[in-house]
N, C-alpha and C. Protein backbone atom coordinates (compact mmCIF):
# COMPACT_ATOMS: atom_id res chain seq x y z
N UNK A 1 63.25 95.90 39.34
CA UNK A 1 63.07 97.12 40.13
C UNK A 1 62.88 96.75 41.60
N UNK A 2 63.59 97.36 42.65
CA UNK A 2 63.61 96.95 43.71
C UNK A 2 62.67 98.52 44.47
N UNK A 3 61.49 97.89 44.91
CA UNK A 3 60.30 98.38 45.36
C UNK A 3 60.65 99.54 46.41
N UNK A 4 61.60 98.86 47.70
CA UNK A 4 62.26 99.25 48.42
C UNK A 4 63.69 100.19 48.22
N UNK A 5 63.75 101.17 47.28
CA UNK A 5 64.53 101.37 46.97
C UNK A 5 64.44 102.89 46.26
N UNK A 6 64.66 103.59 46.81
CA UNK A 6 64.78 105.26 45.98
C UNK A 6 65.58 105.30 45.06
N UNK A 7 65.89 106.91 44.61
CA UNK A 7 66.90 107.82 44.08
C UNK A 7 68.18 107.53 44.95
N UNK A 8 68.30 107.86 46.35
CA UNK A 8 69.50 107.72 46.88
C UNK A 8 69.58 107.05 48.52
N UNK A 9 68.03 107.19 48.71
CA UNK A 9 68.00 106.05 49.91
C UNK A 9 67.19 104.58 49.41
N UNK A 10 67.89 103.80 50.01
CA UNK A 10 66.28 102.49 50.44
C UNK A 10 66.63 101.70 51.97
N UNK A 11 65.42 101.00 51.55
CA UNK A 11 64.89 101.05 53.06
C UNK A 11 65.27 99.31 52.89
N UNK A 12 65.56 98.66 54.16
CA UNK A 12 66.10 97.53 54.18
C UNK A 12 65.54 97.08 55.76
N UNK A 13 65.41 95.64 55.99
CA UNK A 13 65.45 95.25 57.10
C UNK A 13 66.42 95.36 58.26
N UNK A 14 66.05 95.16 59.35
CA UNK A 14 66.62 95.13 60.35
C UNK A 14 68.05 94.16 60.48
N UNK A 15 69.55 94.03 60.75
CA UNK A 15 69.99 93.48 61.03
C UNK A 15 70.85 93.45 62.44
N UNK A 16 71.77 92.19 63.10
CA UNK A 16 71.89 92.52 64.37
C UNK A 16 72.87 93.44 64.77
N UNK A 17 73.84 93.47 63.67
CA UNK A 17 74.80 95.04 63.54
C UNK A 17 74.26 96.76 63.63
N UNK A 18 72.66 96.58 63.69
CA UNK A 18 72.07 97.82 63.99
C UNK A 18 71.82 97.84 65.58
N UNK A 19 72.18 96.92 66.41
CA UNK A 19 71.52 97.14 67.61
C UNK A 19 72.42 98.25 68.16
N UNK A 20 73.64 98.59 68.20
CA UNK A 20 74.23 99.77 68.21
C UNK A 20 73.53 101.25 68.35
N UNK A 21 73.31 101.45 67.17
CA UNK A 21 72.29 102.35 66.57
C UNK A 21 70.84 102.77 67.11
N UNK A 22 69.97 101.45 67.70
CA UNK A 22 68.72 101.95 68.03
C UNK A 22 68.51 101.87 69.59
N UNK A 23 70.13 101.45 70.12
CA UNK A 23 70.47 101.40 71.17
C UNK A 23 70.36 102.93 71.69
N UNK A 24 71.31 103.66 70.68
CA UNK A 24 71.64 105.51 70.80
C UNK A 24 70.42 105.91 70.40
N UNK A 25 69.45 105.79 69.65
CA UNK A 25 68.15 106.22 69.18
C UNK A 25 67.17 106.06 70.05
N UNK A 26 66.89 104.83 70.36
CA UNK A 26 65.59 104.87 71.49
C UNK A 26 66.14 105.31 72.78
N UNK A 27 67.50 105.50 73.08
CA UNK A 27 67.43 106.50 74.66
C UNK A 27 67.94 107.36 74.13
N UNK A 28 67.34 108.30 73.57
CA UNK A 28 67.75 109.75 73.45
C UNK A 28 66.50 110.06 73.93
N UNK A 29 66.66 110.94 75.41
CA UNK A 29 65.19 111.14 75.92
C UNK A 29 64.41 112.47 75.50
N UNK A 30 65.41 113.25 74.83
CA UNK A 30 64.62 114.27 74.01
C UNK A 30 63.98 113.76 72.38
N UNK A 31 63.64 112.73 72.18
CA UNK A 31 62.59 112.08 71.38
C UNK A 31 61.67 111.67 71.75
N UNK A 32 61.42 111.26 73.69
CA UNK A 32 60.78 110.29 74.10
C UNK A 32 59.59 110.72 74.31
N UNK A 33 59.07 112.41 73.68
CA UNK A 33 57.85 112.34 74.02
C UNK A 33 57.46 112.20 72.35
N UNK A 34 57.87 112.20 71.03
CA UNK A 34 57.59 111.96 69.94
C UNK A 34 57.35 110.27 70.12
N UNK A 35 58.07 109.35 70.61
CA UNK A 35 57.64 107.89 70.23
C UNK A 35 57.12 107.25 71.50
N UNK A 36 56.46 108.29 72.29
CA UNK A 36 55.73 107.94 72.91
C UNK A 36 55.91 106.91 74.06
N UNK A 37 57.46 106.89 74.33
CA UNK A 37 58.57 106.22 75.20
C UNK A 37 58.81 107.14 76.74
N UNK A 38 59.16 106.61 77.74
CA UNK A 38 59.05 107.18 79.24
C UNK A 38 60.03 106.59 79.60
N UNK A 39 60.68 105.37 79.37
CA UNK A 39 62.09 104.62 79.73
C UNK A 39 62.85 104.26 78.76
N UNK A 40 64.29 104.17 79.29
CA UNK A 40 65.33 103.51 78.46
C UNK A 40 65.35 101.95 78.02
N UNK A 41 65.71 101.86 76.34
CA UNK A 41 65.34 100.56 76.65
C UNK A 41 66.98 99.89 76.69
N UNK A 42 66.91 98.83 77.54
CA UNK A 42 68.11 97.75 77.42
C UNK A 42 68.86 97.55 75.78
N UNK A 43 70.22 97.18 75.93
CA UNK A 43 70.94 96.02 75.16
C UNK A 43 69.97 95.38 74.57
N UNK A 44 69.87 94.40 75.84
CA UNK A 44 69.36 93.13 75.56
C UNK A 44 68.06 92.63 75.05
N UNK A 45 66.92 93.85 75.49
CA UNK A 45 65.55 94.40 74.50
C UNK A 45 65.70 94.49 73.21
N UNK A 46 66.60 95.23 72.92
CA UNK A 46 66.89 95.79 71.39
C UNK A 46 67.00 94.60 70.74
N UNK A 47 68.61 93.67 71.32
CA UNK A 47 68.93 92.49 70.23
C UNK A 47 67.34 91.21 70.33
N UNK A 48 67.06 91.13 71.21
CA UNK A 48 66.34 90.31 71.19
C UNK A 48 64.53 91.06 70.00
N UNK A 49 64.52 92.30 69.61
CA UNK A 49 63.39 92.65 69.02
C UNK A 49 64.04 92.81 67.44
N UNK A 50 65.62 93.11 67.50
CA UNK A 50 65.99 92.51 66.13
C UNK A 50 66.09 90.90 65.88
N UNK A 51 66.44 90.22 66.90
CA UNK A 51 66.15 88.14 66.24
C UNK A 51 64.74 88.40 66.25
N UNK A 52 63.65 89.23 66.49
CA UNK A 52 61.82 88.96 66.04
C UNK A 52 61.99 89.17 65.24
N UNK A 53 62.67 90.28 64.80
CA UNK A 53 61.93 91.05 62.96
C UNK A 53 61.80 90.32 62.23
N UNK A 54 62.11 89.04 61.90
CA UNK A 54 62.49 88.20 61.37
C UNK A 54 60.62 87.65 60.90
N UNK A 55 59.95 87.70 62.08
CA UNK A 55 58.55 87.58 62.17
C UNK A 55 57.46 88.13 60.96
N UNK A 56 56.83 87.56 60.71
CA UNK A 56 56.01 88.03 59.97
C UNK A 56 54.78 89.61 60.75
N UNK A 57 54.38 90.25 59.82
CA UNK A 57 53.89 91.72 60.02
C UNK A 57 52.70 91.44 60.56
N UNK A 58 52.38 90.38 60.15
CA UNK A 58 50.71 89.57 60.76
C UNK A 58 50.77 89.31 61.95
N UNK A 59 52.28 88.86 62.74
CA UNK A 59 52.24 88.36 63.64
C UNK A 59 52.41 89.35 64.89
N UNK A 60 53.79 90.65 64.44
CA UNK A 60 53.90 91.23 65.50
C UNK A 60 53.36 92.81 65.26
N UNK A 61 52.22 92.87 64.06
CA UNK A 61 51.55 93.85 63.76
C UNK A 61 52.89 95.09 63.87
N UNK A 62 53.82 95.30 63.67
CA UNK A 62 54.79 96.35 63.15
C UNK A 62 55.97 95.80 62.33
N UNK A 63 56.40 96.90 62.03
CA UNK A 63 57.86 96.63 60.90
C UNK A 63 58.41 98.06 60.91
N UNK A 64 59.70 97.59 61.36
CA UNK A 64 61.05 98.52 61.50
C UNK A 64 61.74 98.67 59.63
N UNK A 65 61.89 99.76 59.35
CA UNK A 65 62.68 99.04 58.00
C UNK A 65 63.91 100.73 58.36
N UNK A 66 65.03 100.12 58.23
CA UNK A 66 66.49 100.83 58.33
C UNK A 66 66.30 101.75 57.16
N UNK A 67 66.86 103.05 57.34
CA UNK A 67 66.85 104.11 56.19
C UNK A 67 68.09 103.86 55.69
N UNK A 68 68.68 103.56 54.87
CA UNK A 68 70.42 103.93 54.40
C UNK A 68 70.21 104.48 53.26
N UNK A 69 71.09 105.45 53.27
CA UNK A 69 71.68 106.37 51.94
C UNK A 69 72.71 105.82 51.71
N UNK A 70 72.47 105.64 50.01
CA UNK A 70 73.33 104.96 49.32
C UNK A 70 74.21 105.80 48.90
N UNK A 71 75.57 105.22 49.22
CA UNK A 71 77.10 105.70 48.89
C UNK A 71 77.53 105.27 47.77
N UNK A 72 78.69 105.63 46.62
CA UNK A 72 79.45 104.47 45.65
C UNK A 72 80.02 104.18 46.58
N UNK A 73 80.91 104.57 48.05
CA UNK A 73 81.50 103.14 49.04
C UNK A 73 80.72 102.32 49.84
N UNK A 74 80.18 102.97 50.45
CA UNK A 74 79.20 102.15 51.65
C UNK A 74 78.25 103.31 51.84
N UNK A 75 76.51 102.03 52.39
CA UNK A 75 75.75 102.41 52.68
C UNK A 75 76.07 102.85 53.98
N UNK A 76 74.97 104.37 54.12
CA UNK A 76 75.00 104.79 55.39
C UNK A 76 73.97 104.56 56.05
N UNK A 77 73.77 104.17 57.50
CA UNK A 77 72.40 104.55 58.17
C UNK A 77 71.92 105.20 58.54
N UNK A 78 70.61 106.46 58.16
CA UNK A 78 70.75 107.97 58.42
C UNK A 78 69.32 107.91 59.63
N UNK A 79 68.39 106.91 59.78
CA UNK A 79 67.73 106.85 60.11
C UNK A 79 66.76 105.50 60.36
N UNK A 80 65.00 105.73 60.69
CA UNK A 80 64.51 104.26 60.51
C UNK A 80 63.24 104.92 60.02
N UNK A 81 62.22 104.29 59.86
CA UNK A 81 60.81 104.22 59.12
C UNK A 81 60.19 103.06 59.91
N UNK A 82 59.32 103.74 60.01
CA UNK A 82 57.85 101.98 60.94
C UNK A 82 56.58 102.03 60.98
N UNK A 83 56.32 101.13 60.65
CA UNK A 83 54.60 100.53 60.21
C UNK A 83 54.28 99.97 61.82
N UNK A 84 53.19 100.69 62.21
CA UNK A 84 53.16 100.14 63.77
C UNK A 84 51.19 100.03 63.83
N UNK A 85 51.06 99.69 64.58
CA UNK A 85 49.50 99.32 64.86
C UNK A 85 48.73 98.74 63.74
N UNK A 86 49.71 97.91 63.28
CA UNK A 86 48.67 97.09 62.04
C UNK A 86 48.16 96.18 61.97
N UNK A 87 46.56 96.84 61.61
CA UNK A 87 45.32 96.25 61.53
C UNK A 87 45.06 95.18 60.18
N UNK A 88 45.22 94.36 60.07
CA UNK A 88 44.90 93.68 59.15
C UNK A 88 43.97 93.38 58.79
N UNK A 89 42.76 93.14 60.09
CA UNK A 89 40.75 93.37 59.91
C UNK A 89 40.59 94.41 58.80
N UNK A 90 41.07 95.64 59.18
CA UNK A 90 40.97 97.39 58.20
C UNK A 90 41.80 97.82 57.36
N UNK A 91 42.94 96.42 57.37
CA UNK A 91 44.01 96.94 56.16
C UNK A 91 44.29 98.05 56.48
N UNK A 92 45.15 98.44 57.83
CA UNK A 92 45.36 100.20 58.12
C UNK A 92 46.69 99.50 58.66
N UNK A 93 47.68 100.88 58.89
CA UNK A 93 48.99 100.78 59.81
C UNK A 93 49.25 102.20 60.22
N UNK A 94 49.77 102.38 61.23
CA UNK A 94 50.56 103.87 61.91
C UNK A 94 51.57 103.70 61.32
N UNK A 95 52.15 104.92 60.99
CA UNK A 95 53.80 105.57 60.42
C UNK A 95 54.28 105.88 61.11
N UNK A 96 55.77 106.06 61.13
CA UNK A 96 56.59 107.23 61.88
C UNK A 96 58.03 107.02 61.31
N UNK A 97 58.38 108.14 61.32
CA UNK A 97 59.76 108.17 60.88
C UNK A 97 60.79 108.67 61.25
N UNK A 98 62.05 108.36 61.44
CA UNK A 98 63.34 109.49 62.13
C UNK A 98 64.06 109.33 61.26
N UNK A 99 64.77 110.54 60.91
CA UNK A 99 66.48 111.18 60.48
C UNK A 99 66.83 111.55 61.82
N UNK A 100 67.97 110.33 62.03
CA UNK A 100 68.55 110.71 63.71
C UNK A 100 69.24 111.75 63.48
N UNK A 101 70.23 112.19 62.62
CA UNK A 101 71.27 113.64 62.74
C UNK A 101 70.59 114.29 62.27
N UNK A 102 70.97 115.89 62.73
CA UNK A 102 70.57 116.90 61.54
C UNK A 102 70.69 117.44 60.71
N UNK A 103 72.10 116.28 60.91
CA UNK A 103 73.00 116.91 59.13
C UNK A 103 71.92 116.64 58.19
N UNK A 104 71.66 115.46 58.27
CA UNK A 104 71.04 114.85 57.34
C UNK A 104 69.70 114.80 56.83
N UNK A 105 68.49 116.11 57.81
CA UNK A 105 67.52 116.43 57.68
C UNK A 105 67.41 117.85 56.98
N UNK A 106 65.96 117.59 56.67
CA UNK A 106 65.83 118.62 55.79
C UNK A 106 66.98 118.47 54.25
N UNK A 107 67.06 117.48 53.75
CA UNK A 107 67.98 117.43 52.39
C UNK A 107 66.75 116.60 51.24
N UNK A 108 65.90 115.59 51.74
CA UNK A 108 64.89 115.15 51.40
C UNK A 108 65.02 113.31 51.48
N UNK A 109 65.72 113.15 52.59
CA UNK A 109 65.49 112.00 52.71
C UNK A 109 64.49 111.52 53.41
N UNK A 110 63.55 111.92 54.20
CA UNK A 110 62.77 111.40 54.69
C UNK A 110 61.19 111.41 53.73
N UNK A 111 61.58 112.47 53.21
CA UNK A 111 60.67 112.37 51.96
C UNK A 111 60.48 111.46 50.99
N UNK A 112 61.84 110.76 50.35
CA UNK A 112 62.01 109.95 50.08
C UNK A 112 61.67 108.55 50.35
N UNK A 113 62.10 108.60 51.61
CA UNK A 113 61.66 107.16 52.12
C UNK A 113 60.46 107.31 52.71
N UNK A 114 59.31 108.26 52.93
CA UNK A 114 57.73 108.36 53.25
C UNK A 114 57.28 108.06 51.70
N UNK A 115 58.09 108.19 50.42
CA UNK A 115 57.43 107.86 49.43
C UNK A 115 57.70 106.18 49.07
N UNK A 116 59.05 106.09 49.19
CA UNK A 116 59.18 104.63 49.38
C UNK A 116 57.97 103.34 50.21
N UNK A 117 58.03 104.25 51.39
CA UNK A 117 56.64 102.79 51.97
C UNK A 117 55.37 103.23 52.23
N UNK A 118 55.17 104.45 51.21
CA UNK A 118 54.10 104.73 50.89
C UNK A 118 54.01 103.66 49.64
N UNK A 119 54.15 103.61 48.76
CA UNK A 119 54.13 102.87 47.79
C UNK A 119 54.10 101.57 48.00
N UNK A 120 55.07 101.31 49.42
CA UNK A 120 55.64 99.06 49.26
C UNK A 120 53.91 99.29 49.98
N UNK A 121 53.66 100.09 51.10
CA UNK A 121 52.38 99.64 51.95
C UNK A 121 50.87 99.67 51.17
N UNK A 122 50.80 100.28 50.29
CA UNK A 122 49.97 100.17 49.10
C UNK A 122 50.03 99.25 48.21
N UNK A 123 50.67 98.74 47.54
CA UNK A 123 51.00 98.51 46.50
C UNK A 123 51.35 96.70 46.38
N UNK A 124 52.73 96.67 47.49
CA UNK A 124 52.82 95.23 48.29
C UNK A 124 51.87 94.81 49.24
N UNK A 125 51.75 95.52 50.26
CA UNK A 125 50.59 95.14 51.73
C UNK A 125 49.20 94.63 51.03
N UNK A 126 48.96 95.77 50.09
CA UNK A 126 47.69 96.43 49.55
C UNK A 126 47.01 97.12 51.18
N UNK A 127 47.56 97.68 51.61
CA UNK A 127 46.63 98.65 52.67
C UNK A 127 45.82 99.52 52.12
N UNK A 128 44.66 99.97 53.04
CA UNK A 128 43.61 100.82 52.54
C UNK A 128 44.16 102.26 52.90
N UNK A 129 44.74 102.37 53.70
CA UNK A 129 44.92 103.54 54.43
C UNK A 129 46.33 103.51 55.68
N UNK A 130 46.78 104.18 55.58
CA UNK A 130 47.82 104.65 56.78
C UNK A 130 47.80 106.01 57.31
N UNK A 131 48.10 106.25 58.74
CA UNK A 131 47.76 107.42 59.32
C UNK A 131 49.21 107.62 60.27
N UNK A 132 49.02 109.11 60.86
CA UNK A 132 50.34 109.43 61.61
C UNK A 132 49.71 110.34 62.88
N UNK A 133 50.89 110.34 63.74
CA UNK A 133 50.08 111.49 64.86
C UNK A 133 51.40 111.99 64.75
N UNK A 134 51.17 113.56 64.95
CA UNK A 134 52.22 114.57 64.76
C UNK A 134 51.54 115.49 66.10
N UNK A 135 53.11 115.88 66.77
CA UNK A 135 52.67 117.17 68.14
C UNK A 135 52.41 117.67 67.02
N UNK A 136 51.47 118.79 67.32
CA UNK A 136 50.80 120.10 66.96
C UNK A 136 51.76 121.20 67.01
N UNK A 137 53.10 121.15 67.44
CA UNK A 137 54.42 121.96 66.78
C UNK A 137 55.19 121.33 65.57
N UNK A 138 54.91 120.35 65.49
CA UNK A 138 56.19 119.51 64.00
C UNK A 138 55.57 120.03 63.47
N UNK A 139 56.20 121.73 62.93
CA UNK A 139 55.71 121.65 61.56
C UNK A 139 56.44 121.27 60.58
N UNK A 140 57.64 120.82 60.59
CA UNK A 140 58.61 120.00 59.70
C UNK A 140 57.99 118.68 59.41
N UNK A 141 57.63 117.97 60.45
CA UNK A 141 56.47 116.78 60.19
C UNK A 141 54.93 116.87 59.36
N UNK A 142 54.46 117.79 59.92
CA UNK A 142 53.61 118.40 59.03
C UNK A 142 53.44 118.37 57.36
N UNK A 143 54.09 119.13 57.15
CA UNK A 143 54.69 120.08 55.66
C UNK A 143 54.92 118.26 55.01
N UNK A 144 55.68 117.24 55.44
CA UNK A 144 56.18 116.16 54.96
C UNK A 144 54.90 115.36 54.53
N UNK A 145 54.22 115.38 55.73
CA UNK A 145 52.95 114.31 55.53
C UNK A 145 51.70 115.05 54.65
N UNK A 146 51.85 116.18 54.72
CA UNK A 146 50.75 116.95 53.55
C UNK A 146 51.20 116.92 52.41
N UNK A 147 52.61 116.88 52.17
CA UNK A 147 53.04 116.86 50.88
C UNK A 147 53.30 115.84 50.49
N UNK A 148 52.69 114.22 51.15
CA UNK A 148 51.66 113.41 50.29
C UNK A 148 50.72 113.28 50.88
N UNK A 149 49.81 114.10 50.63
CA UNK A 149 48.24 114.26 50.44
C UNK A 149 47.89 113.58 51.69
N UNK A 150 48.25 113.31 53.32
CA UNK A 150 47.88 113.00 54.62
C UNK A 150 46.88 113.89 54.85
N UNK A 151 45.77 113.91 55.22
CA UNK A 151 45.07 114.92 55.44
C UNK A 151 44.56 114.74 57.30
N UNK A 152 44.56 116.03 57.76
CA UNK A 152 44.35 116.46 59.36
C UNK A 152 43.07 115.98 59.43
N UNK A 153 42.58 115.00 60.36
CA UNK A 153 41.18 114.03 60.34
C UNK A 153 40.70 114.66 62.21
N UNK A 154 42.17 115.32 63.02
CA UNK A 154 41.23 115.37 64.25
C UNK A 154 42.55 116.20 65.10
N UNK A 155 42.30 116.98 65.69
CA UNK A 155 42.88 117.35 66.86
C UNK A 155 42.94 116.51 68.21
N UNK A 156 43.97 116.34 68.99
CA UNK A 156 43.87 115.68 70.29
C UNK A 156 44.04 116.82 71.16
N UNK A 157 43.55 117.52 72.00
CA UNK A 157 43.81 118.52 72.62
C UNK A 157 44.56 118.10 73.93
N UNK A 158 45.29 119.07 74.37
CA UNK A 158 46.63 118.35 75.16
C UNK A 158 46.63 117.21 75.76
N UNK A 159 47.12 116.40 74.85
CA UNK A 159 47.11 115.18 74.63
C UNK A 159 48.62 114.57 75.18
N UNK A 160 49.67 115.48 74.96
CA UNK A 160 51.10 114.73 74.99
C UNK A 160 51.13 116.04 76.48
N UNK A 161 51.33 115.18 77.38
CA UNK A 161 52.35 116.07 78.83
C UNK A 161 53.99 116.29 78.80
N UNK A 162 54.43 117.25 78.51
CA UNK A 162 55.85 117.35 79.06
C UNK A 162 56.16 118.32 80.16
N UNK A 163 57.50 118.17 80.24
CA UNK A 163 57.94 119.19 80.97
C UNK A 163 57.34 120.81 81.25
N UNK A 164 57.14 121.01 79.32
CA UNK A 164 56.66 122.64 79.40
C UNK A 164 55.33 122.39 79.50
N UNK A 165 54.30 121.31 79.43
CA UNK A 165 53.30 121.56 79.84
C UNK A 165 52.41 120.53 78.51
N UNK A 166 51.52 120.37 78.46
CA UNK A 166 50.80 119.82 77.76
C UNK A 166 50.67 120.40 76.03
N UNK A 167 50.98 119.60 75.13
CA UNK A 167 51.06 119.40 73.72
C UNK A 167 49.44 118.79 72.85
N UNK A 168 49.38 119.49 72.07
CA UNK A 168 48.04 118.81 71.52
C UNK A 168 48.93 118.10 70.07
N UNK A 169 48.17 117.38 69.68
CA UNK A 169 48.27 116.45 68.62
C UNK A 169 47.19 115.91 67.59
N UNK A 170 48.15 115.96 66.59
CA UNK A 170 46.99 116.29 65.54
C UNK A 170 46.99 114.56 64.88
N UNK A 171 45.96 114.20 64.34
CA UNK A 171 45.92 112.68 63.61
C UNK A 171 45.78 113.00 61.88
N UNK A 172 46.55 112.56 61.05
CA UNK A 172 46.56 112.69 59.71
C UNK A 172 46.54 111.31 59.15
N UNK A 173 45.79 110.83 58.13
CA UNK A 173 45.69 109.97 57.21
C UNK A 173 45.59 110.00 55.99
N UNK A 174 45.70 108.43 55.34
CA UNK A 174 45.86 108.81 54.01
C UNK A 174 44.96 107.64 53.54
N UNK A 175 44.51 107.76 52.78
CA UNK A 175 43.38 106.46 52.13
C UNK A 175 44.21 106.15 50.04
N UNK A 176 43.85 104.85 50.54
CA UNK A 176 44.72 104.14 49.20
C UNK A 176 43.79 104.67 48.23
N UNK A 177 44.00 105.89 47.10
CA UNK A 177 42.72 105.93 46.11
C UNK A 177 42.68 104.97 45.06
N UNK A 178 43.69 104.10 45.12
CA UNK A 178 43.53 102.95 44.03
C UNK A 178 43.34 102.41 44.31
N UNK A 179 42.24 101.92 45.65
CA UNK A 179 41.91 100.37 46.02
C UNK A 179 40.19 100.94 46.52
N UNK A 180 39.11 100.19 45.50
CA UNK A 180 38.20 100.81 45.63
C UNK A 180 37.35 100.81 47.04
N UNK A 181 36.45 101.65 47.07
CA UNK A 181 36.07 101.98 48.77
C UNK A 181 34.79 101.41 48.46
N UNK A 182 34.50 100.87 49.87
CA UNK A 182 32.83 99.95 49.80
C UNK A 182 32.02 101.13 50.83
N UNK A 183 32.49 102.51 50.92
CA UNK A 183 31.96 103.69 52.01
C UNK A 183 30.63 104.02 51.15
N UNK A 184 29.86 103.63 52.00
CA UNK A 184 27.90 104.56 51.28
C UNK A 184 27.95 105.75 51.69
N UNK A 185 27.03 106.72 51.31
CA UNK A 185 26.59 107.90 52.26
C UNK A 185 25.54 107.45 52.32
């Protein structure tokens, strides 16, 4: 059984034939207030952070893993998934996820693959917990991360600045219930 691996997506590492791809993804500047980005990044950024991936999760505390939906001809790449700010002291990591088109949202792939490394980050990592920050409008983000049990731990009150004006943001987590808790009251 391959861990990494759904119904009709799995999730795979980074290779250097994707730099294409996250080339068009990280400058699309109508994302850039979701990943928390203000500039374009280079070519030459990209290929050089795909020869890291290669790195261990300990070392550069994140992990990119490629979404593809599986074809009987060829896999497609519909998106990415990432483990970012990981704490290894607290056994914790940040999420985030994109379906770059919109063909391809809302069908349940991202659901899919939030259950996919929900499971490898539990299960493989053994993490205690993973958390997400969502603007306080995704309610498409929302609805995803509640419907596995993420629960709303805090409001950021306008927290994200754009154009139309300041965005609040909400923090959701999730705690591993199969890995027992050393929490007193």
């Amino acid at each position: 059984m391959n861990i990494l691996k759904g119904k009709s997506i799995r999730l795979r590492a980074l290779e250097p034939g994707d730099v294409d791809l996250l080339y068009d993804w990280e400058n699309k500047s109508g994302i850039w207030s979701i990943s928390n980005t203000i500039v374009p990044f280079s070519r030459f950024i990209l290929e050089k952070y795909i020869a890291d991936s290669h790195l261990d999760l300990f070392q550069t505390k994140q992990l990119r893993l490629m979404i593809d939906l599986m074809d009987s001809e060829k896999d497609k790449t519909i998106g990415a998934i990432d483990l970012f700010d990981f704490e290894p002291m607290h056994s914790r990591a940040g999420i985030g996820i994109l379906i770059s088109n919109e063909e391809n949202r809302n069908r349940g792939y991202a659901s899919e693959a939030l259950s996919v490394l929900i499971s490898y980050a539990f299960k493989i990592l053994q993490l205690h917990q993973l958390y997400c920050n969502i603007d306080s409008e995704n309610k498409i983000s929302m609805k995803l991360f509640k419907k596995f049990n993420f629960e709303v731990i805090g409001e950021k009150k306008e927290w994200i600045k754009t154009p139309e004006g300041w965005k609040s943001e909400y923090m959701l987590q999730l705690i591993n219930k199969d890995q027992p808790s050393s929490t007193k009251g």
